[in-house]
Protein backbone atom coordinates (compact mmCIF):
# COMPACT_ATOMS: atom_id res chain seq x y z
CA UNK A 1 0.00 0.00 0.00
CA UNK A 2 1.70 3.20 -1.05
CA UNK A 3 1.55 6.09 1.46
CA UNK A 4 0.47 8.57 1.08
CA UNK A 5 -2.21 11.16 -0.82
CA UNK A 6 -2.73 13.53 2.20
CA UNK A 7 -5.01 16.26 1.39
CA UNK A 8 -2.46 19.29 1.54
CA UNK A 9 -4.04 22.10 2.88
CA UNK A 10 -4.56 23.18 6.82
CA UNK A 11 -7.79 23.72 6.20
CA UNK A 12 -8.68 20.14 5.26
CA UNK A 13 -7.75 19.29 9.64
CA UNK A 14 -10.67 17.39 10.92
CA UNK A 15 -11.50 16.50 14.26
CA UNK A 16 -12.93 13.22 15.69
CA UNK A 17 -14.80 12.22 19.10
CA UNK A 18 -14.52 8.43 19.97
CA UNK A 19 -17.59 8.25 22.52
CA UNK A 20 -19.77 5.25 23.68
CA UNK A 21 -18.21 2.69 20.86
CA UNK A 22 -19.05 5.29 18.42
CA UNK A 23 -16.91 8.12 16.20
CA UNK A 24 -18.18 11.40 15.42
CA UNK A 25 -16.70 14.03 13.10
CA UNK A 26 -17.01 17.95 14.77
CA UNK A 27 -17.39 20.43 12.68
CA UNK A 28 -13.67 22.32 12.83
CA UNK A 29 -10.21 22.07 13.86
CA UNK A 30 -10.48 21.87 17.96
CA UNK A 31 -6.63 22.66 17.46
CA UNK A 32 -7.72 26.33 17.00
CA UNK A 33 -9.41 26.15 20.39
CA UNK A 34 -10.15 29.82 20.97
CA UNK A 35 -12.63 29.42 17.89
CA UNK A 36 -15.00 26.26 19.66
CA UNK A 37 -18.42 27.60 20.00
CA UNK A 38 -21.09 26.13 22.68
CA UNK A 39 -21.89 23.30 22.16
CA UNK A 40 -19.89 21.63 19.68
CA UNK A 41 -21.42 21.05 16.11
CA UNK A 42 -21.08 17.53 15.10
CA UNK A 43 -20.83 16.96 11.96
CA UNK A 44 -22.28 13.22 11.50
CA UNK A 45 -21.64 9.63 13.17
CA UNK A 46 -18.88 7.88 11.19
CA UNK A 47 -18.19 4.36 12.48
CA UNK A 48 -22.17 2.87 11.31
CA UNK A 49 -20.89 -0.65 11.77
CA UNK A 50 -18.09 -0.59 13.88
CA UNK A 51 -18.45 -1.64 18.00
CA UNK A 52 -15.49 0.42 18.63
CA UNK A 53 -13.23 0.32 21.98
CA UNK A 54 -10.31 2.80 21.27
CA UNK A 55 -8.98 3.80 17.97
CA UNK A 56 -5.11 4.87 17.14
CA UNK A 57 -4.42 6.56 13.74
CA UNK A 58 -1.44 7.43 11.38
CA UNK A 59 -1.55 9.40 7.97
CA UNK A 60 -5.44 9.55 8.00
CA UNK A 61 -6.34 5.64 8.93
CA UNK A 62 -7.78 4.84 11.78
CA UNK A 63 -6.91 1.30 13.57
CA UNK A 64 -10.01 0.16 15.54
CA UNK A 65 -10.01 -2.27 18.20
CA UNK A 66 -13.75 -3.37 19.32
CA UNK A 67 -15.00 -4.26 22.60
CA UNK A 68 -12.52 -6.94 24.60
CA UNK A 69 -9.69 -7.14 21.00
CA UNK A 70 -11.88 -9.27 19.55
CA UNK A 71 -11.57 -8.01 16.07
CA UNK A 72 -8.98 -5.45 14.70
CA UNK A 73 -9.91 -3.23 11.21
CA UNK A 74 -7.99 -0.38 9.86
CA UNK A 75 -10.47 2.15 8.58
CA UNK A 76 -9.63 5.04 5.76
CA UNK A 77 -12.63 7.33 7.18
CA UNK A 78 -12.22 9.89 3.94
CA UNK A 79 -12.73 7.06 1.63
CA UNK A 80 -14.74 4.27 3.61
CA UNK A 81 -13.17 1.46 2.87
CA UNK A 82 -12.02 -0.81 6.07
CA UNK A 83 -9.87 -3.70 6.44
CA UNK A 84 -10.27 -6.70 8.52
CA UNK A 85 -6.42 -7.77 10.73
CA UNK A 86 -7.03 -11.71 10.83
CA UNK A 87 -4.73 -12.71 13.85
CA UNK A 88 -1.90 -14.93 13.56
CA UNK A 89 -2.71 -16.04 16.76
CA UNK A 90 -6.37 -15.03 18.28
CA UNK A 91 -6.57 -11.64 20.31
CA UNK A 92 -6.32 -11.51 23.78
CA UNK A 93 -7.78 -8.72 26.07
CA UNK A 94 -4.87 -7.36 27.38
CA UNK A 95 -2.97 -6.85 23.47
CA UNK A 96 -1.96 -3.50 22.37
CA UNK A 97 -1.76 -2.21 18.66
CA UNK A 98 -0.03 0.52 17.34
CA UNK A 99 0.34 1.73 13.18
CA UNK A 100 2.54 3.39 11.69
CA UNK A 101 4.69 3.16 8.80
CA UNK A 102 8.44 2.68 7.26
CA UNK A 103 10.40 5.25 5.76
CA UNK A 104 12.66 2.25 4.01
CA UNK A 105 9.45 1.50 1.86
CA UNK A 106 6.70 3.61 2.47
CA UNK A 107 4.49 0.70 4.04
CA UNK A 108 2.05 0.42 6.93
CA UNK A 109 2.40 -1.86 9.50
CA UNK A 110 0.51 -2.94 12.61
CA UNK A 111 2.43 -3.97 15.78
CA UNK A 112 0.62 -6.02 18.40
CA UNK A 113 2.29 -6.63 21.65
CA UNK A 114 0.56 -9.96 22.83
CA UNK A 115 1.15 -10.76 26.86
CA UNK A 116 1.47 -13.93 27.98
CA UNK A 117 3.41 -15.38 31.46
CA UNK A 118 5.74 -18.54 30.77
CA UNK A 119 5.72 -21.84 33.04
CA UNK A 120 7.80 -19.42 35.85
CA UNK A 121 4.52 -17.33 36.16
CA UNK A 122 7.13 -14.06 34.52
CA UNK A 123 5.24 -12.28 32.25
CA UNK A 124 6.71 -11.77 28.63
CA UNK A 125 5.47 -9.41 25.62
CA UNK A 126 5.94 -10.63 22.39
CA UNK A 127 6.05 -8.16 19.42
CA UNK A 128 4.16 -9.09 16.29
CA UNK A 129 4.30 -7.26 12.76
CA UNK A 130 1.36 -6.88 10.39
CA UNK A 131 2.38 -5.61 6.62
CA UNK A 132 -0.59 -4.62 5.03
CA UNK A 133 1.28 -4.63 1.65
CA UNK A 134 1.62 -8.44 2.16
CA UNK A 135 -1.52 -8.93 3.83
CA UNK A 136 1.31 -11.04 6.35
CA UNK A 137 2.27 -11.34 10.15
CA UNK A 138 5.86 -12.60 11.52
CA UNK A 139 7.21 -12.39 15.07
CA UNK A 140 9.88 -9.35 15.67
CA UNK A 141 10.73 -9.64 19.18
CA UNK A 142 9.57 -10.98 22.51
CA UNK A 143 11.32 -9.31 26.33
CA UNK A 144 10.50 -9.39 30.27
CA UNK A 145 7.61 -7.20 30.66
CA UNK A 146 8.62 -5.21 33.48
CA UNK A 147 7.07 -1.83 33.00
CA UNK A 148 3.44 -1.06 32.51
CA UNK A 149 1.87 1.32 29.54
CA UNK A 150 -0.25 4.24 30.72
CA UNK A 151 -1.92 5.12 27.51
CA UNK A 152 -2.84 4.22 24.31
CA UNK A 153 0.35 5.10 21.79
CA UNK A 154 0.16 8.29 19.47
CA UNK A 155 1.69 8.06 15.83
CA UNK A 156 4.41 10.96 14.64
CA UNK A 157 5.89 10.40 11.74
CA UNK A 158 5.43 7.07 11.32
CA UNK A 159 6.58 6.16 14.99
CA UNK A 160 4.52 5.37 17.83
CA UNK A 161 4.97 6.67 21.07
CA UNK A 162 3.40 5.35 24.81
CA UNK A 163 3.71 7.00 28.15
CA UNK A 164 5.15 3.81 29.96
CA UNK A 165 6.75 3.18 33.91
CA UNK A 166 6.77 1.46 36.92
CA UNK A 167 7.26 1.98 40.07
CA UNK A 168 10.88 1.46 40.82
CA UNK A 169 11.69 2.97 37.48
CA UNK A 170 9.30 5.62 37.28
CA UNK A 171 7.73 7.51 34.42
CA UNK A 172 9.57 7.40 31.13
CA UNK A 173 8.37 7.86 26.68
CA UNK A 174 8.83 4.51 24.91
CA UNK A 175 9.14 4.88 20.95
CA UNK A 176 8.18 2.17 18.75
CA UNK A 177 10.46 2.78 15.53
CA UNK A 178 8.87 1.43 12.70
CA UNK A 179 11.69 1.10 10.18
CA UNK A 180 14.03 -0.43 12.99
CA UNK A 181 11.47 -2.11 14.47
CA UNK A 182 12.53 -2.06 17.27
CA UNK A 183 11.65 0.13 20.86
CA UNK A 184 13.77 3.25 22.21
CA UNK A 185 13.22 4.64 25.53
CA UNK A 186 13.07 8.28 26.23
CA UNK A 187 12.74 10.81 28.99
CA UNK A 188 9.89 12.56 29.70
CA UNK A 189 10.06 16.07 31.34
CA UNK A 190 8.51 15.25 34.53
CA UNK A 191 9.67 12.83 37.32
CA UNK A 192 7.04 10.51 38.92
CA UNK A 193 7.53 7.30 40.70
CA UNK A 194 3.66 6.64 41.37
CA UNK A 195 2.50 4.11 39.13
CA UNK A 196 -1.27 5.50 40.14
CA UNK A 197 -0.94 8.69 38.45
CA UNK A 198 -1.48 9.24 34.84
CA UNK A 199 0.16 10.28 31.81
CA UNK A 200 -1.54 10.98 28.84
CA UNK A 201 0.34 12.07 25.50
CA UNK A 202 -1.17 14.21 22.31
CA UNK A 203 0.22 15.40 19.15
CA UNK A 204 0.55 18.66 18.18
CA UNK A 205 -0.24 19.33 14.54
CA UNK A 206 2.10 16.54 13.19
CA UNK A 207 4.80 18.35 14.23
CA UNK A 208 5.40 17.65 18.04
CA UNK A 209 4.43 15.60 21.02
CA UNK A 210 2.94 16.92 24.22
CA UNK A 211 2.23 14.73 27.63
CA UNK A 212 -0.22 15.95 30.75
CA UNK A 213 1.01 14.79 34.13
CA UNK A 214 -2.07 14.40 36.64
CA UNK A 215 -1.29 13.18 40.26
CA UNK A 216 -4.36 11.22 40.59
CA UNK A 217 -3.71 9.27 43.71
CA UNK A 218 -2.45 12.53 45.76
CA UNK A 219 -5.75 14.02 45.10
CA UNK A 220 -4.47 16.40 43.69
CA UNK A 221 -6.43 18.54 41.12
CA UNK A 222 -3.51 20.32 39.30
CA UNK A 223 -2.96 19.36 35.98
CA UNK A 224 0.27 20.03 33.84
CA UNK A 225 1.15 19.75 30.16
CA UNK A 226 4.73 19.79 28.51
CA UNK A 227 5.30 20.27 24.67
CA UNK A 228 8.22 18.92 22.86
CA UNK A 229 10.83 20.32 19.62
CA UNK A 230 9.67 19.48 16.31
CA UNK A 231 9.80 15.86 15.67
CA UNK A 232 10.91 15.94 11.64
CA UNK A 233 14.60 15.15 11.46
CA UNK A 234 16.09 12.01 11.86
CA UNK A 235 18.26 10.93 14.33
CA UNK A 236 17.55 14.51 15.94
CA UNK A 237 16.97 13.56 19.71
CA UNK A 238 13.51 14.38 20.98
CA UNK A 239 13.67 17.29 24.06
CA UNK A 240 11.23 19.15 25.90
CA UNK A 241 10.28 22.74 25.93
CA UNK A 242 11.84 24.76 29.36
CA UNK A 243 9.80 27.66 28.28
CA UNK A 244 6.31 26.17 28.25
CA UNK A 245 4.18 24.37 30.80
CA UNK A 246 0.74 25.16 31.14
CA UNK A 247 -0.23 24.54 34.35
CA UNK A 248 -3.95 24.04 35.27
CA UNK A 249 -5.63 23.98 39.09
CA UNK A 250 -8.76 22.81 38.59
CA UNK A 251 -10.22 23.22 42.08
CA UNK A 252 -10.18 27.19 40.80
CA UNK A 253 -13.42 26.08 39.23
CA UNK A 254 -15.06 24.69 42.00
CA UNK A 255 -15.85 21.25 39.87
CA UNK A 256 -17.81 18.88 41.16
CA UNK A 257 -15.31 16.08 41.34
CA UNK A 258 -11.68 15.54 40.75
CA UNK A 259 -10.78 15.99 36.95
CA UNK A 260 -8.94 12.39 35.35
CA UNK A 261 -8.13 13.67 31.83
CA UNK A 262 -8.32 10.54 29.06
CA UNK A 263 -7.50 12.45 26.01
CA UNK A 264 -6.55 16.09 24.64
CA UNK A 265 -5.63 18.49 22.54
CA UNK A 266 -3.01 21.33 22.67
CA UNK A 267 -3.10 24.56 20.95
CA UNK A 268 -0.02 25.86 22.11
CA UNK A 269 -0.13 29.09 20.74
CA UNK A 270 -3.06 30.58 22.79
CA UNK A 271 -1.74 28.01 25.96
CA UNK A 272 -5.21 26.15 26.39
CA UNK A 273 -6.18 22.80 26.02
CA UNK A 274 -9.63 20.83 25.12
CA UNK A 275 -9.34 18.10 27.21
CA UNK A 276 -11.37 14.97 27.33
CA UNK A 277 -12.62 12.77 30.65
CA UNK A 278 -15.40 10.84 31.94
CA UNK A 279 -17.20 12.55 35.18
CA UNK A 280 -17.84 9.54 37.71
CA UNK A 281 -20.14 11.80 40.40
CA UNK A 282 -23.48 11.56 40.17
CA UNK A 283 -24.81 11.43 36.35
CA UNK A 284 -21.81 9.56 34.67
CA UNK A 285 -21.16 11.17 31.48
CA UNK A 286 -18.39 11.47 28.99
CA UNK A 287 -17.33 15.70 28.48
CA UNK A 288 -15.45 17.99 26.28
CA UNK A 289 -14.08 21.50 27.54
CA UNK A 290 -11.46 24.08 26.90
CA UNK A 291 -9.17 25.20 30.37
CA UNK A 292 -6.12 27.62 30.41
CA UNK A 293 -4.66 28.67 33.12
CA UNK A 294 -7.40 30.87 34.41
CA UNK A 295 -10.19 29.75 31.91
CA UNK A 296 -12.78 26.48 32.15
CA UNK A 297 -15.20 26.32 29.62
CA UNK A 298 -17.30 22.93 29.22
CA UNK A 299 -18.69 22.70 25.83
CA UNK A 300 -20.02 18.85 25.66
CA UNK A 301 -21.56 16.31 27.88
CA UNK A 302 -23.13 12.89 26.83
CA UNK A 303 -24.19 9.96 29.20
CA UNK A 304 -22.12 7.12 29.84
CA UNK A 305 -23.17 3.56 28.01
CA UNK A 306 -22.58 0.60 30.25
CA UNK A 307 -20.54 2.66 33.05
CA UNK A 308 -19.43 -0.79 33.91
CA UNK A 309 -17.13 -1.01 30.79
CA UNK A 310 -13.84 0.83 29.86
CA UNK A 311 -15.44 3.38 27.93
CA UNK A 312 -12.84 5.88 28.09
CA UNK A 313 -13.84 9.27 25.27
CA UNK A 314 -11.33 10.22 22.73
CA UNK A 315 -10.49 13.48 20.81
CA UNK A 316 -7.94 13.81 17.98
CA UNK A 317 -7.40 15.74 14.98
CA UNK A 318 -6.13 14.69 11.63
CA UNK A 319 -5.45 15.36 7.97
CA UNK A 320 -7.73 13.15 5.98
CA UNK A 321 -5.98 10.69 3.56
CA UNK A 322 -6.90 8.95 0.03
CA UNK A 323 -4.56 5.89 0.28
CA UNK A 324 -6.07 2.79 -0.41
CA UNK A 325 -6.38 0.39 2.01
CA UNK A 326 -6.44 -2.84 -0.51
C-alpha cells in the first residue's frame, strides 16, 4: 500500500470524538481552540458498523479495536473502505496495537504486543508485525515485561509513542520505531515514581508531542502539560520545551469532582487545552471543555453507556488521507 495522498491544505484538519463505541466528526479544527463555539457542532456519526473500543491513527487511517480485542480493522474514514487484521494467533484482552509506517518502503504496518506469562509465572510481551502490503504477520521480538503502559500510543511520523513506567523505574516515553522495528526509551520532562498517576500524551499538529502529568492518587487537582521540539529530522533527539508548561488547578473552578483527563488536545499558541474525561459523580457522562490557566469552559456532555465497561472518550485531529487500504 503506497503512502500517502494527504489532502495538503490546513484547512482540510478534521476532528474526531470516539464516545460510547461510536466516532463522530465535529465540525472544525479543535486545534484552534479559541474558535469552539457552545456546544460543539457535530458533523455526523462515522463508524455505522463498527463496535469500537479505542482507535489509534497514522496518515489519516484509523486502527479500531472493538469491545474486549476481539476483532482489529484499519479504517480510511475519507474514503470508507475498512480492512479486517485476521490474527496470527487469536486476540487476547490485554494486546496492544499501534500503526505506523516505514520510511525504508513507504508501508504500513501494525504492531501487536501480545502478553502472555511462561511456566515461571514471569510475564513476557511478544512483538508481532502486520504488513498490510503483504496482507502477512511474523514475530519481531519478545522481552521481560517489566514496566506497565499508561496510555494508548500516538503516531508521529510514522513512529509510535506510549507514556510507559513502573514503580521502581518511574515515568519514562517509549518509541516504537517502525523502520528499525525495534523500541527506544526516552525521557519525559517530569519525574514521577507513582504508578497511580497518569500520563496521557497528544500530538501537536504533526509536528510535536505533548504529555499531561495528573497526580491522581495525591488528590491532587492540578494538571500540567509539557510540549516537545519538532519531531521531523532524523536521528535529531527528541527534548522538551523549558519555556512552556501550562499549568492548570482545577479546584479554581469549583468542579464537582476531581478531573482524570483521558485524552486532549493542545493549541499551544493561545496556551489552552480541550481536554477529554469521563465525570464519575453523580450522572456519569463522557465531556469535552477548553481550560487555560485561568479559563474552564465545558462545551459537551453525553451519558455514559454501560458505566461498567472501559469506555474511556477520545479526541484527535487529523489530515484526511486517500490511500487505499487494498
Amino acid at each position: 500500500m503506497e503512502k500517502n495522498k494527504k489532502m495538503s491544505s490546513e484547512a482540510a484538519r478534521e476532528t474526531f470524538l470516539l464516545s460510547n463505541h461510536e466516532v463522530y466528526s465535529i465540525a472544525g479544527d479543535l486545534h484552534s481552540s479559541g474558535d469552539v463555539a457552545q456546544p460543539l457542532e457535530f458533523a455526523g456519526k462515522l463508524s455505522k458498523d463498527l463496535d469500537l473500543y479505542t482507535i489509534c491513527h497514522c496518515d489519516g487511517l484509523m486502527l479500531c479495536q472493538a469491545k474486549n480485542n476481539s476483532s482489529v480493522v484499519v479504517w480510511n474514514p475519507c474514503t470508507g473502505e475498512t480492512k479486517m487484521i485476521k490474527p496470527r494467533t487469536r486476540y487476547q484482552i490485554r494486546d496492544r496495537f499501534a500503526l505506523g509506517y516505514d520510511d525504508s518502503r513507504r508501508g504500513y504496518k501494525d504492531l501487536r504486543c501480545r502478553y502472555y506469562q511462561n511456566e515461571g509465572k514471569v510475564w513476557f510481551v511478544e512483538c508481532e508485525m502486520y504488513e498490510l502490503s503483504s496482507d502477512s504477520w511474523r514475530v519481531v521480538d519478545s522481552f521481560t515485561h517489566d514496566y506497565g503502559m499508561y496510555c494508548s500510543g500516538v503516531s508521529l511520523r510514522g513512529d509510535t509513542y506510549f507514556a510507559a513506567g513502573g514503580k521502581e523505574m518511574g515515568f519514562f516515553l517509549m518509541k516504537f520505531d517502525f523502520t528499525e522495528e525495534r523500541f527506544v526509551r526516552l525521557p519525559l520532562p517530569f519525574q514521577s515514581f507513582d504508578p497511580e498517576d497518569t500520563a496521557v500524551l497528544s500530538v501537536v499538529r504533526d509536528e510535536k508531542l505533548s504529555v499531561c502529568h495528573q497526580e491522581i492518587l495525591a488528590w491532587s487537582n492540578v494538571m500540567r502539560i509539557w510540549v516537545s521540539n519538532k519531531v521531523e529530522e532524523e536521528g535529531k533527539v527528541l527534548s522538551w520545551r523549558k519555556d512552556f508548561v501550562l499549568t492548570v488547578d482545577f479546584d479554581k473552578f469549583q468542579l464537582p469532582c476531581v478531573v482524570n483527563v483521558a485524552s486532549f488536545l493542545l493549541d499551544e499558541e493561545k496556551k489552552v487545552a480541550v481536554c477529554c474525561d469521563e465525570e464519575m459523580k453523580g450522572e456519569e457522562k463522557n465531556r469535552i471543555y477548553i481550560v487555560g490557566e485561568d479559563m474552564y469552559k465545558q462545551v459537551y456532555d453525553d451519558d455514559i453507556v454501560n458505566a461498567y465497561l472501559l469506555n474511556c472518550p477520545l479526541v484527535l485531529t487529523y489530515v484526511p488521507s486517500l490511500v487505499h487500504i487494498h
